[in-house]
Protein backbone atom coordinates (compact mmCIF):
# COMPACT_ATOMS: atom_id res chain seq x y z
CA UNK A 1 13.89 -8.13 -13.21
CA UNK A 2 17.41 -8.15 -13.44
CA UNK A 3 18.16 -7.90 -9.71
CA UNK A 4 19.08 -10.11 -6.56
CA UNK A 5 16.26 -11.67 -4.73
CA UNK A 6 15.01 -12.95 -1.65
CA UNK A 7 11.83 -15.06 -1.88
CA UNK A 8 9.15 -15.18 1.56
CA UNK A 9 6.37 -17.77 1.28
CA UNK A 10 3.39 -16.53 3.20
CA UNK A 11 1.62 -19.46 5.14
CA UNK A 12 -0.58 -16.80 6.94
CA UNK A 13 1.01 -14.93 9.18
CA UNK A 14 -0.16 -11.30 9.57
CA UNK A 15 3.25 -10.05 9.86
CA UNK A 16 4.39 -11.27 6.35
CA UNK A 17 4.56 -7.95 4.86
CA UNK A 18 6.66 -6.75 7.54
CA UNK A 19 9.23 -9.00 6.66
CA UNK A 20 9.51 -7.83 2.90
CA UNK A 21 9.77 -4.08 4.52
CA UNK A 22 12.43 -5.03 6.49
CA UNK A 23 14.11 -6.76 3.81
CA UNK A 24 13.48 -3.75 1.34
CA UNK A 25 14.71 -1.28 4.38
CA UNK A 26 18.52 -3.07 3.49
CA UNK A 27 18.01 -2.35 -0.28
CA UNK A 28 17.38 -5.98 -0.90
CA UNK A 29 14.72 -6.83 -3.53
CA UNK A 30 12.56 -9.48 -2.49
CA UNK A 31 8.76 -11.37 -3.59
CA UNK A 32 5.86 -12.41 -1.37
CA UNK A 33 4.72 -15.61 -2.64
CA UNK A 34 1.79 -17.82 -1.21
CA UNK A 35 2.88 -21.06 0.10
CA UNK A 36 1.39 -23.06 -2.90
CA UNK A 37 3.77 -21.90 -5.39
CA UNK A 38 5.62 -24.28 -7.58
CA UNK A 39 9.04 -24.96 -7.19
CA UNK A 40 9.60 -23.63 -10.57
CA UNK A 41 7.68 -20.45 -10.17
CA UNK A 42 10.24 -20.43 -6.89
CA UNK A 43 13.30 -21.33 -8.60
CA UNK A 44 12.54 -18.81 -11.66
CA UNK A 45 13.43 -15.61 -9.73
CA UNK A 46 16.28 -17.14 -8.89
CA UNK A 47 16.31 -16.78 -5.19
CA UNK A 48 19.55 -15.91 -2.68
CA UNK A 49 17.99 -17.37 0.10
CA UNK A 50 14.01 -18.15 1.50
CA UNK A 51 11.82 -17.43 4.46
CA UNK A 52 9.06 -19.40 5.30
CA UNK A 53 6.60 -16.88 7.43
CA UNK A 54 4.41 -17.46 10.36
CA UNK A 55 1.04 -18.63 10.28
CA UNK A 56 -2.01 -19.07 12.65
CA UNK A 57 -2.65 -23.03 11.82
CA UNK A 58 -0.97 -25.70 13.77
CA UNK A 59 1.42 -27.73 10.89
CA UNK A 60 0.20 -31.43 11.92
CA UNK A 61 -4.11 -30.18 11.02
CA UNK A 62 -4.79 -32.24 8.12
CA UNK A 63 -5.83 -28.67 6.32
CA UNK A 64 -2.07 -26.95 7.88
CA UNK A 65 -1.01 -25.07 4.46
CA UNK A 66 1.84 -26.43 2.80
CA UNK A 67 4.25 -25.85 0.12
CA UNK A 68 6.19 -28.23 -1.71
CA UNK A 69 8.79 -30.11 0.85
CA UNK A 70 11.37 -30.09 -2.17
CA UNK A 71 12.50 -26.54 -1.20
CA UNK A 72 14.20 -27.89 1.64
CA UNK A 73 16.18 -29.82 -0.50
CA UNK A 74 17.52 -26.69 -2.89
CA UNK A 75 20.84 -25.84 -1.22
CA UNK A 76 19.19 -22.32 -0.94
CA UNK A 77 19.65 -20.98 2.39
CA UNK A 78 16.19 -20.99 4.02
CA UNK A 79 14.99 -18.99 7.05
CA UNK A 80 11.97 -20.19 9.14
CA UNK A 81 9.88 -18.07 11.34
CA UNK A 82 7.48 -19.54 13.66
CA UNK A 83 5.24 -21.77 11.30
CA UNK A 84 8.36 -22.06 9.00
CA UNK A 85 9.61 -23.24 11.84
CA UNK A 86 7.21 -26.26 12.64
CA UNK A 87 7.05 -26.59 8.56
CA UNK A 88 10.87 -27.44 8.38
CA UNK A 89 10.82 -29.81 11.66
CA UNK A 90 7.33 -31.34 10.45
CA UNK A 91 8.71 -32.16 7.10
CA UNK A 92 11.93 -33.28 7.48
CA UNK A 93 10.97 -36.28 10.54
CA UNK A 94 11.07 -33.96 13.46
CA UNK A 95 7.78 -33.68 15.81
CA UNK A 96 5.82 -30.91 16.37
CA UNK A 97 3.20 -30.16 19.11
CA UNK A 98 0.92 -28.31 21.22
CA UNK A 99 3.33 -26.53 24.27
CA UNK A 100 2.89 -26.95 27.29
CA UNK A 101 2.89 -23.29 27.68
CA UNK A 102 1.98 -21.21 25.37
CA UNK A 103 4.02 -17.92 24.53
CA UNK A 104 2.09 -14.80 23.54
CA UNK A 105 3.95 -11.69 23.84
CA UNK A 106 7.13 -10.41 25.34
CA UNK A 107 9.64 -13.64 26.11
CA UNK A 108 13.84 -13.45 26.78
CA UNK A 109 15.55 -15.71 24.38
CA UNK A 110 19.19 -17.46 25.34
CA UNK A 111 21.16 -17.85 22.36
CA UNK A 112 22.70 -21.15 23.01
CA UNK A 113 24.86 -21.74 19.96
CA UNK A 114 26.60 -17.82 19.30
CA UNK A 115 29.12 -19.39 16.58
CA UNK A 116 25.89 -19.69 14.06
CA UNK A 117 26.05 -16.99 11.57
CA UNK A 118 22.75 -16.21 11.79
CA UNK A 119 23.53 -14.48 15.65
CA UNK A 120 26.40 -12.95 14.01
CA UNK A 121 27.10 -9.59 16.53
CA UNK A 122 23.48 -10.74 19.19
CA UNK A 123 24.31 -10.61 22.64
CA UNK A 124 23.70 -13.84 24.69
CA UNK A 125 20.10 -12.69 25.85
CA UNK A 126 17.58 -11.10 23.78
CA UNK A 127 14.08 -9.83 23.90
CA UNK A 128 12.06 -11.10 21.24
CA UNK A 129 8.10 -11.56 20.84
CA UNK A 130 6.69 -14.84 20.52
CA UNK A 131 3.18 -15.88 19.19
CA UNK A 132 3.08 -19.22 19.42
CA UNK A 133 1.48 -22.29 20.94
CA UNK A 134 3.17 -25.37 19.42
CA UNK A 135 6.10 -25.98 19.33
CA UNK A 136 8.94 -28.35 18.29
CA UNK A 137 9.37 -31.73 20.84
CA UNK A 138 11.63 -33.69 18.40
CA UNK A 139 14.05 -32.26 15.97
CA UNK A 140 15.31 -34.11 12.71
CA UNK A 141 17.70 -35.70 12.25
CA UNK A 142 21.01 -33.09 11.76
CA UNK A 143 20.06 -30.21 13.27
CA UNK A 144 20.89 -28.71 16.60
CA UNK A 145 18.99 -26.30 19.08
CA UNK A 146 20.61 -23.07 18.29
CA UNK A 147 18.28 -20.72 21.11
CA UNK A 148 15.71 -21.58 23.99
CA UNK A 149 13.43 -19.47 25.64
CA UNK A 150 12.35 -19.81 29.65
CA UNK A 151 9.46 -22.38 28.09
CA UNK A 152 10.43 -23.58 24.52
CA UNK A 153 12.79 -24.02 22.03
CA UNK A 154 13.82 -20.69 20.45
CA UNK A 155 15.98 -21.73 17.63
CA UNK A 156 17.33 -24.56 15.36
CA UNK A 157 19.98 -24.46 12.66
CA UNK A 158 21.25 -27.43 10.27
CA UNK A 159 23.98 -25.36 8.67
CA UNK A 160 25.16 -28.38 6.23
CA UNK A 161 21.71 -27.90 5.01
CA UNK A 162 21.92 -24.61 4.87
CA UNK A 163 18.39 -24.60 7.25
CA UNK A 164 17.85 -21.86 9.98
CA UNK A 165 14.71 -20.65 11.93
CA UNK A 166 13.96 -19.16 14.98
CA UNK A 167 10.41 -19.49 16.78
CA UNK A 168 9.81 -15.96 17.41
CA UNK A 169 9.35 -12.90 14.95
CA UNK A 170 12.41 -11.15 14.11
CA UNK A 171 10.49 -8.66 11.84
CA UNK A 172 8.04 -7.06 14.22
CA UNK A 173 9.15 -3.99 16.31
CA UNK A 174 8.20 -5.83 19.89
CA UNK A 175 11.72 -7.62 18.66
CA UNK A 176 14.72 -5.19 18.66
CA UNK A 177 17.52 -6.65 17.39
CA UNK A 178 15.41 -8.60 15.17
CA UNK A 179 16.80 -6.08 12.33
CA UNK A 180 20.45 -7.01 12.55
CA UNK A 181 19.24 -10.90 12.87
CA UNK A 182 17.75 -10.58 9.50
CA UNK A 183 20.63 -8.37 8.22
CA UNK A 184 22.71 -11.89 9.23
CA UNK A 185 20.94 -14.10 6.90
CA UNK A 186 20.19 -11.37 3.85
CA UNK A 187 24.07 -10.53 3.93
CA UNK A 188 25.63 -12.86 5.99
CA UNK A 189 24.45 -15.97 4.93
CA UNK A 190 22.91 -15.15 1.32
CA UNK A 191 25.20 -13.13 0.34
CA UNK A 192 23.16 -10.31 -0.99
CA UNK A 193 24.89 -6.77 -2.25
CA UNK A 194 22.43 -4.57 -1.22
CA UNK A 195 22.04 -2.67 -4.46
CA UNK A 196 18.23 -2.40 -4.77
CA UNK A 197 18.02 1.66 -4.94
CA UNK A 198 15.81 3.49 -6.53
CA UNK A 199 17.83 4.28 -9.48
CA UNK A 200 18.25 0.42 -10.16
CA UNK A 201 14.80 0.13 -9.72
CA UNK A 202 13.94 3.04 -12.51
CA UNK A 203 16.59 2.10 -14.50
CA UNK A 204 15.57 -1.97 -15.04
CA UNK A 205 11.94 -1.14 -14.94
CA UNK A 206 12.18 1.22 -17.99
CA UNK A 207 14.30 -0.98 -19.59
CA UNK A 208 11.61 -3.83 -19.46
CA UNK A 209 8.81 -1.87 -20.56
CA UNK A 210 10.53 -0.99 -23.52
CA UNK A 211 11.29 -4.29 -24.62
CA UNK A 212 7.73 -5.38 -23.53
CA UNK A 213 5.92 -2.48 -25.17
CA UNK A 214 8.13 -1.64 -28.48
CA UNK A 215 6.35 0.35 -30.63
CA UNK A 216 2.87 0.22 -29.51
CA UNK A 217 0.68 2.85 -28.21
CA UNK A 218 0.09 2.84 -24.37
CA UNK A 219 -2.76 5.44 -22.51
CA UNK A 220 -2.75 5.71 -18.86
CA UNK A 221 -5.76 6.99 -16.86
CA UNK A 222 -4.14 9.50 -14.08
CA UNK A 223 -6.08 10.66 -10.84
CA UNK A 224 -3.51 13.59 -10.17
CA UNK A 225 -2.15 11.30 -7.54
CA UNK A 226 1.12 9.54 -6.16
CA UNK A 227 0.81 5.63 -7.36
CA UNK A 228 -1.26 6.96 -11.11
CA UNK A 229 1.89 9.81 -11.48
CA UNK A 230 4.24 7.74 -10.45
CA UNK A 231 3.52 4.71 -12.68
CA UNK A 232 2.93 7.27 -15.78
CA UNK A 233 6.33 8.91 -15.24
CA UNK A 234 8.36 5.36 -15.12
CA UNK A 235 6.15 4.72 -18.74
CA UNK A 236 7.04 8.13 -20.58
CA UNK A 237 10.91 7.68 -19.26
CA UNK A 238 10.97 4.37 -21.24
CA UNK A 239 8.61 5.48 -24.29
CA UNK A 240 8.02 9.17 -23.97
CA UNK A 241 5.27 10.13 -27.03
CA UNK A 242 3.90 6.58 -27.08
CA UNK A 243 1.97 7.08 -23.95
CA UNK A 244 -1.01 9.38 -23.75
CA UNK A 245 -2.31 10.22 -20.19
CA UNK A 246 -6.06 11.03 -19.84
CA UNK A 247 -7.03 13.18 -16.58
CA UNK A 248 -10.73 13.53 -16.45
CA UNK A 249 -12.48 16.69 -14.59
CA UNK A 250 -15.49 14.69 -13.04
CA UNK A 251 -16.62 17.65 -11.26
CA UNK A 252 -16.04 16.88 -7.66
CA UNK A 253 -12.05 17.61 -7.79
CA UNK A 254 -10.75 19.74 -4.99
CA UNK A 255 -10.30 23.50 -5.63
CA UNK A 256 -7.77 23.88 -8.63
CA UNK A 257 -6.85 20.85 -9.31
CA UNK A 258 -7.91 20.23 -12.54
CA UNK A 259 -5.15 23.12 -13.28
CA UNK A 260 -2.60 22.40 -11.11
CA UNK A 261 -2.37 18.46 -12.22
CA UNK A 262 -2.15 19.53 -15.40
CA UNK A 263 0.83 22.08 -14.73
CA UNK A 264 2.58 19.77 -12.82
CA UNK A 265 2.21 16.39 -15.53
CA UNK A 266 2.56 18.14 -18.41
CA UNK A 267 4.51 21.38 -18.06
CA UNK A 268 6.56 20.68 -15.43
CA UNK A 269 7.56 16.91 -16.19
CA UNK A 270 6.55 16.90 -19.96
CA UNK A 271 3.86 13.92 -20.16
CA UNK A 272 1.74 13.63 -22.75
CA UNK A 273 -1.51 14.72 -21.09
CA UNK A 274 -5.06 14.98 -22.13
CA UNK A 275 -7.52 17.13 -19.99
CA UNK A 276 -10.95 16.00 -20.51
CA UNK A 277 -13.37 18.73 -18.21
CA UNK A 278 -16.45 16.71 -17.98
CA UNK A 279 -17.65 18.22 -14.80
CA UNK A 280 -20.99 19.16 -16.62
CA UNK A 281 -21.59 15.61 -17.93
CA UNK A 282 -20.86 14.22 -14.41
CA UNK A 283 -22.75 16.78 -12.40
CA UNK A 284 -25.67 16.13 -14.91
CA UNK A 285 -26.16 12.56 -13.51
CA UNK A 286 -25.72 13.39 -9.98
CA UNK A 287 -28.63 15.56 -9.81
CA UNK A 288 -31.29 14.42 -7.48
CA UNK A 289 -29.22 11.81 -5.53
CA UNK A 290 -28.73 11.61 -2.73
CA UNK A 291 -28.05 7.72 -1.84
CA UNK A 292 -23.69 7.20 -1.70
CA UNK A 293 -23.22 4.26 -2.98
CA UNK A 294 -25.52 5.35 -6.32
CA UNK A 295 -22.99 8.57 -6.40
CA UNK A 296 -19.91 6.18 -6.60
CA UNK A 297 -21.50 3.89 -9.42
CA UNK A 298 -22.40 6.75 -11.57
CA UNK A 299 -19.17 8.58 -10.82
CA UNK A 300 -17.54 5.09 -11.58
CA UNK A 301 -19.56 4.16 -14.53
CA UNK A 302 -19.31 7.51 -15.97
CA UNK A 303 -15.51 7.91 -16.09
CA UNK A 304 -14.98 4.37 -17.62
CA UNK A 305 -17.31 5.86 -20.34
CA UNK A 306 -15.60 9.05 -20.89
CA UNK A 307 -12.63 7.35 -20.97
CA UNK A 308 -13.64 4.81 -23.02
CA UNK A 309 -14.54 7.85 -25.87
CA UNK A 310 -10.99 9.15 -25.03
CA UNK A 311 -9.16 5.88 -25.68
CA UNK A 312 -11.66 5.37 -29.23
CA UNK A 313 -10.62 8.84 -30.14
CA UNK A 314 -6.88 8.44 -29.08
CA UNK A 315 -7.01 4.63 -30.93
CA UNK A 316 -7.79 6.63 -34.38
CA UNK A 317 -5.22 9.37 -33.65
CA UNK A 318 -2.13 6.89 -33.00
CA UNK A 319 -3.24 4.02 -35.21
CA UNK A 320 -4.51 1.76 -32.14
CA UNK A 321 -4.22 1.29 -28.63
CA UNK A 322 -2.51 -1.90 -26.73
CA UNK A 323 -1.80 -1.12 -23.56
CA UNK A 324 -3.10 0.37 -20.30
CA UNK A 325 -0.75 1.64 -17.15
CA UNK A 326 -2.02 0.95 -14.28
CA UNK A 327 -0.92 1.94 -10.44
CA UNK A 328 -1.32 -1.34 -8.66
CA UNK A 329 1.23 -1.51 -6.03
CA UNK A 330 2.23 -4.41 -3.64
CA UNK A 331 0.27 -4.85 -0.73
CA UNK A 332 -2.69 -5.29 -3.34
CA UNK A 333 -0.87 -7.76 -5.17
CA UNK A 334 -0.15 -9.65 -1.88
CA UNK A 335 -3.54 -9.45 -0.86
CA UNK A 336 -4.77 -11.22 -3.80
CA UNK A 337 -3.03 -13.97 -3.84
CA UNK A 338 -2.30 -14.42 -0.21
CA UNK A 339 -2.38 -18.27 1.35
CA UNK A 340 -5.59 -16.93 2.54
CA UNK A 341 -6.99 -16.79 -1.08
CA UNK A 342 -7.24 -14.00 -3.54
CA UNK A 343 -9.76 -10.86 -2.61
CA UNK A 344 -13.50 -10.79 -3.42
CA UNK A 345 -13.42 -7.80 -5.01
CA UNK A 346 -11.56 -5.23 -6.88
CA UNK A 347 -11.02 -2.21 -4.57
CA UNK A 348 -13.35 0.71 -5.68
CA UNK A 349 -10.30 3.40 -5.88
CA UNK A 350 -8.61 1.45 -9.08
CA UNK A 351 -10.96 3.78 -11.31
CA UNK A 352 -10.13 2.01 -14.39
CA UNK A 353 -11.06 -1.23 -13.26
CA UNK A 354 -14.03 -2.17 -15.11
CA UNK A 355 -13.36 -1.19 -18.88
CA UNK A 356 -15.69 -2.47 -21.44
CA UNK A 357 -14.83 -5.78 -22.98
CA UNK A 358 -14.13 -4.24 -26.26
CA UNK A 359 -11.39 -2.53 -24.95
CA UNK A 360 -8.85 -5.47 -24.67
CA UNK A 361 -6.44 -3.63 -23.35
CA UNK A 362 -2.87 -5.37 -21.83
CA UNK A 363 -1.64 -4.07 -18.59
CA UNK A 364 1.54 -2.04 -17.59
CA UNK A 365 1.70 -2.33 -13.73
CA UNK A 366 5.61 -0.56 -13.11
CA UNK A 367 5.18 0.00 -9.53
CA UNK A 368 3.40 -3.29 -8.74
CA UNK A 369 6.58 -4.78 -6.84
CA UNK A 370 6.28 -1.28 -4.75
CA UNK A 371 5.03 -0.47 -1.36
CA UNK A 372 3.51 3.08 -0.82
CA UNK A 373 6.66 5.22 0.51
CA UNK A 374 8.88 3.04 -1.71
CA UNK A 375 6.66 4.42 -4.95
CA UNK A 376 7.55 8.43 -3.15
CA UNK A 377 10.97 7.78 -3.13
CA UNK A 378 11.14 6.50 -6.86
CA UNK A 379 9.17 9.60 -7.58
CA UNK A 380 12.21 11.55 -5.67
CA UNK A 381 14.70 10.10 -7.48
CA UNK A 382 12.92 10.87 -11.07
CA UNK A 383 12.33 14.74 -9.64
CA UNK A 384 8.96 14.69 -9.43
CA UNK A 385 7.41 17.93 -7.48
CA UNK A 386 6.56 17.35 -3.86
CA UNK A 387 2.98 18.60 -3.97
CA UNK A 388 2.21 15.37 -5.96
CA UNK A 389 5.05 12.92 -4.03
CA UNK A 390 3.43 13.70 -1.10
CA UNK A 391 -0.11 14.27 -1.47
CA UNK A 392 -2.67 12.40 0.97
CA UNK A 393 -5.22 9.82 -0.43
CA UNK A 394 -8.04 11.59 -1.92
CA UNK A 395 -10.99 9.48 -2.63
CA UNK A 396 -11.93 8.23 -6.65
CA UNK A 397 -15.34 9.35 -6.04
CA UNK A 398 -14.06 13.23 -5.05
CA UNK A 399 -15.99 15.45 -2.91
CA UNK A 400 -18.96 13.38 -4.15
CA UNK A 401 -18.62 11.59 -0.68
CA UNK A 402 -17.61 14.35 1.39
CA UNK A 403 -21.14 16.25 0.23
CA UNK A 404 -23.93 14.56 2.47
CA UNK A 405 -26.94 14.66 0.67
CA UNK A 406 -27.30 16.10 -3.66
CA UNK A 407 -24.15 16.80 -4.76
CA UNK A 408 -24.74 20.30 -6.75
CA UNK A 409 -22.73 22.86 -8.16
CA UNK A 410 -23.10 25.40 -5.71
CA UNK A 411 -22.20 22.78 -2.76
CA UNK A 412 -19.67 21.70 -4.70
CA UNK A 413 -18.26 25.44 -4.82
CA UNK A 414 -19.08 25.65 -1.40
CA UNK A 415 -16.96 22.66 -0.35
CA UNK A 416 -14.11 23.71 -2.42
CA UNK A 417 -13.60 26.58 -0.40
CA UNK A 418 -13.85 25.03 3.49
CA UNK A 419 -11.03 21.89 2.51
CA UNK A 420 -8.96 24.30 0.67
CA UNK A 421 -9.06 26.62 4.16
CA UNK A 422 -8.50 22.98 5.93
CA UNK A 423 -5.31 21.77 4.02
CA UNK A 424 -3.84 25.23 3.84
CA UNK A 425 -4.03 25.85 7.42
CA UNK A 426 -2.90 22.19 8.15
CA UNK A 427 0.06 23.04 5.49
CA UNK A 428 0.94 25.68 7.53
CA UNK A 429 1.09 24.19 10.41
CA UNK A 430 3.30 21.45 9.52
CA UNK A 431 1.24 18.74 9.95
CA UNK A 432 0.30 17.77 6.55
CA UNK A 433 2.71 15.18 5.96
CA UNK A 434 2.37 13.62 9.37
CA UNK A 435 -1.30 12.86 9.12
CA UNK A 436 -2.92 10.24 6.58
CA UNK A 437 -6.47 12.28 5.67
CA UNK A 438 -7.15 15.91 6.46
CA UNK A 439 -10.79 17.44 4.97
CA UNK A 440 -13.62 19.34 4.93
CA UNK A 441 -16.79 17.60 4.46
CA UNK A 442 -20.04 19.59 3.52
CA UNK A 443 -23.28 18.72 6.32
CA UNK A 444 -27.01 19.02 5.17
CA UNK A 445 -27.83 20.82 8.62
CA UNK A 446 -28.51 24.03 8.30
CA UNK A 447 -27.72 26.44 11.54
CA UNK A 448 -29.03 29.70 12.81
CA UNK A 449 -25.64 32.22 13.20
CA UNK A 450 -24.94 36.15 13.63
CA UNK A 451 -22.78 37.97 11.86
CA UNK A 452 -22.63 41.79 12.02
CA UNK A 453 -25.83 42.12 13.81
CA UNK A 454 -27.43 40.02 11.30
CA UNK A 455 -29.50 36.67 11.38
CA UNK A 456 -27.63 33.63 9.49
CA UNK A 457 -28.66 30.58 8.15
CA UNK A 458 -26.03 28.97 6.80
CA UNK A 459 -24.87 24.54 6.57
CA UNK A 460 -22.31 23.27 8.35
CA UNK A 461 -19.00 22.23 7.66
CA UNK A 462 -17.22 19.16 9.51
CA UNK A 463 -13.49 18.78 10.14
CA UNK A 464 -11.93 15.37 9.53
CA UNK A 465 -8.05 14.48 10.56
CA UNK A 466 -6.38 10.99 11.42
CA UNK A 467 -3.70 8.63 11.30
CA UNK A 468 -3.24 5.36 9.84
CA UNK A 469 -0.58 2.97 8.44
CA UNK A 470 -3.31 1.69 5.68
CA UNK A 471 -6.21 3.11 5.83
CA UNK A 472 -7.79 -0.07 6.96
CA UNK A 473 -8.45 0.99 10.64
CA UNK A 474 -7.60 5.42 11.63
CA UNK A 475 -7.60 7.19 14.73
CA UNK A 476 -9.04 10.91 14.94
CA UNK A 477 -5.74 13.31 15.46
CA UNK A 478 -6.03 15.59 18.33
CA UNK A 479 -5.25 19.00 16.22
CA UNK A 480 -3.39 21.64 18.16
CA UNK A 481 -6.78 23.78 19.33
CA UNK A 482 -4.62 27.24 17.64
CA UNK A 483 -4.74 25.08 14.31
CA UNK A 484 -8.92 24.18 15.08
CA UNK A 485 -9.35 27.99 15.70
CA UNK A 486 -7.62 29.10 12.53
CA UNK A 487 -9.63 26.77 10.61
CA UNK A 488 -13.04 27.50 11.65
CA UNK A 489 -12.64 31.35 12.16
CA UNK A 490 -11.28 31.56 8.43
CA UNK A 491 -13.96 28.94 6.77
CA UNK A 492 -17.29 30.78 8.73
CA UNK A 493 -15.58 34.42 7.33
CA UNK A 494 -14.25 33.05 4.11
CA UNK A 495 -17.09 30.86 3.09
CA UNK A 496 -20.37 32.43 2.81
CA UNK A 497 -22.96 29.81 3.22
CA UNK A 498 -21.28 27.79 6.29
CA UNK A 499 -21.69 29.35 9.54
CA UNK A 500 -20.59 26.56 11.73
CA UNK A 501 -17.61 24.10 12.07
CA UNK A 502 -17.30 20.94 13.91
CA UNK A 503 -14.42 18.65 14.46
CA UNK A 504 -15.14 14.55 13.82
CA UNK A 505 -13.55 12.53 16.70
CA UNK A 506 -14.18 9.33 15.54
CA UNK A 507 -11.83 6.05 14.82
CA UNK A 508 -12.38 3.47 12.25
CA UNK A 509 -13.75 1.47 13.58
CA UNK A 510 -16.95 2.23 14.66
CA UNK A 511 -16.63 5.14 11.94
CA UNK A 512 -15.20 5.04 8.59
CA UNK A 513 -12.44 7.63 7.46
CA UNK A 514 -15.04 9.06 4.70
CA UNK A 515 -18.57 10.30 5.56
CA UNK A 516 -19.98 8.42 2.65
């Protein structure tokens, strides 16, 4: 990519995405390598300056992770934080060991040396968070204590060399000034322009996939949401007609969407879209099970095959197929190749994940150097429609999960019509955008009710609302009790066949944010 980069190694440290999004927040591009990468696979993006991350080992265990000690010899400017810290005293002849004290927490730094353009604009004091229990008795030879804290060292500069690092963690919120101390090095001491926008992001990324893909044919498989849009938008900016999307009706969408994502992709932004409504053909195999993780493998196994027939057919329309888009974004790409190793498994939401072998198919993965919001504001800048921008996760496997028990078409009808009363009301409320997962999910508990006089029995329908950053752990969100009220008075009249509505309050963990 033709663009200005900054390059973090990631020795383990569980705050090493943080300090790519505070890098990104200053419109600086940068890359989150693992430690173990080559110097040339280093040098070949070319990097403005380095950071070496934290990391949980102590640098003198004989299995401390390591990268190659002939970065510190590049000229590059280099920022270590924490573990980079001990990395660059450790390597160059300096001596690092256990503290005394240890510092966990909240600590008040005294910047000893302001002059260093790394303090640039810091007041003399500063409160920082440390997370550290080594530290650094001996420094090498050239470089000066720059910061101490009330137990430790706090900072160390060799500015000949062009080496900085500080031992707490300017990119975590517990630090607050920590923002304009990286802002010192990106700008200050790198040099960097600051012109990573969206527009220069759409603009070089459609340029490369038209030199990569030239005249070939390319088919996407889209969900209907943000990271599959997204990624298939970037593709038909730099190829238009060469790209087929396929969007595949498996039966279990919510209410209209098989029609709305289809008004949205193709009339409304002009892709080249394929509806295939296979609801029948999915539904078929569902019938009779009730066990969820045999409703995600033949929801799974069944779209790869009815995708597979689309891509044959497509293949024979267009004269073959070579390529396959794909909406991997970055915190997956990090994961997998982490210092802690690459992931055990593919995550079960890429639906396209297992194609058959005989579809050798290369990948197209635009959005790849993207984190989640950054992927919504590219969509933003390409005019995109906000229902699709900033649509919550909804689960590859559909309502199929959110139906306890056979998934049928009548309790498939059934749920339709309770989450579409659940994400209108929270709509209308305000609060869709502020919460990660709002839904209805369909109980096999059937409930004695009255309505006009007369005996019900009628299922169940749970509520389901939380936060989350990732998705990997959620909190329940206490809904306002006018919004509950709305939503349960509306589903028992509007629904016939529920007569009873409870709200889920519980976090992941124990729970999970899906019922199944």
């Amino acid at each position: 990519m033709d663009t200005q980069t900054i390059v973090i190694l990631d020795f383990g440290s569980q705050y090493t995405q943080l300090i790519a999004r505070r890098i990104r927040e200053l419109n600086v591009f940068c890359v989150v390598l693992p430690c173990t990468a080559s110097l040339q696979e280093i040098q070949s993006y070319k990097p403005l300056g380095m950071i070496l991350s934290g990391g949980p080992s102590s640098v003198y265990d004989a299995d401390a992770p390591a990268a190659d000690p002939r970065i510190l010899d590049q000229q590059t400017p280099i920022l270590g934080i924490c573990y980079g810290l001990h990395y660059i005293v450790h390597h160059l002849g300096g001596v690092v060991r256990p503290g005394p004290k240890r510092e966990y927490g909240h600590a008040e730094v005294t910047i000893e040396h302001a002059a260093t353009p790394l303090f640039e604009g810091l007041p003399p004091q500063m409160n920082v968070w440390m997370s550290h229990g080594d530290e650094a008795r001996e420094l090498p030879g050239g470089f000066t204590r720059t910061a101490v804290s009330s137990n430790a060292l706090a900072g160390i500069a060799n500015e000949e060399r062009r080496i900085w690092a500080v031992q707490f963690h300017p990119e975590v919120h517990h630090t607050p000034l920590g923002p304009q101390l990286i802002k010192n090095f990106v700008f200050g001491i790198c040099g960097a322009k600051g012109d990573w926008t969206p527009a220069h992001f759409v603009e070089t990324t459609v340029a490369a996939i038209l030199a990569k893909v030239g005249k070939d044919h390319v088919i996407c498989g889209l969900s209907g949401g943000v990271d599959s849009s997204v990624a298939a938008m970037l593709v038909h900016k730099a190829i238009g007609s060469q790209l087929t999307c396929v969007f595949v009706n498996n039966g279990v969408l919510r209410k209209n969407e098989f029609q709305s994502v289809q008004k949205n992709l193709r009339d409304k932004l002009g892709l080249n879209l394929v509806a295939v409504d296979a609801s029948e053909r999915f539904l078929s195999k569902l019938a009779g099970v009730t066990d969820p993780e045999k409703k995600r493998k033949i929801i799974g196994n069944e779209f790869i095959a009815v995708f597979d027939d689309e891509a044959t057919r497509i293949a024979h329309e267009t004269g073959g197929v070579d390529w396959l888009v794909q909406g991997t974004l970055y915190p997956d790409v990090i994961e997998s190749s982490s210092v802690k190793g690459p992931s055990q498994t593919i995550k079960s939401h890429h639906n396209v994940g297992g194609l058959p072998e005989h579809m050798k198919l290369k990948l197209i993965e635009p959005l790849r150097d993207l984190f989640k919001d950054e992927v919504r504001r590219i969509g933003r800048d390409m005019g995109m429609p906000e229902e699709i921008l900033s649509r919550q996760p909804f689960p590859g496997p559909g309502l199929a999960v959110r139906i306890l028990g056979e998934v049928t078409p009548d309790r498939v009808a059934l749920l339709q019509e309770a989450d579409d009363v659940v994400v209108s009301e929270i709509k209308a409320a305000g609060l869709y955008t502020k919460i990660w997962q709002s839904f209805a999910v369909l109980l096999p508990v059937m409930s004695v009710g009255v309505m006009g006089d007369q005996r019900t029995y009628a299922y169940t329908a749970a509520v389901r609302a939380v936060h989350s950053e990732d998705g990997m752990t959620a909190d329940w969100t206490p809904l306002p009790y006018e919004v509950l009220k709305r939503i349960s008075s509306r589903i028992v009249n509007e629904v016939r066949g529920i007569n009873r509505v409870v709200y889920d309050i519980t976090s992941k963990p124990p729970g999970t944010i899906e019922w199944e």
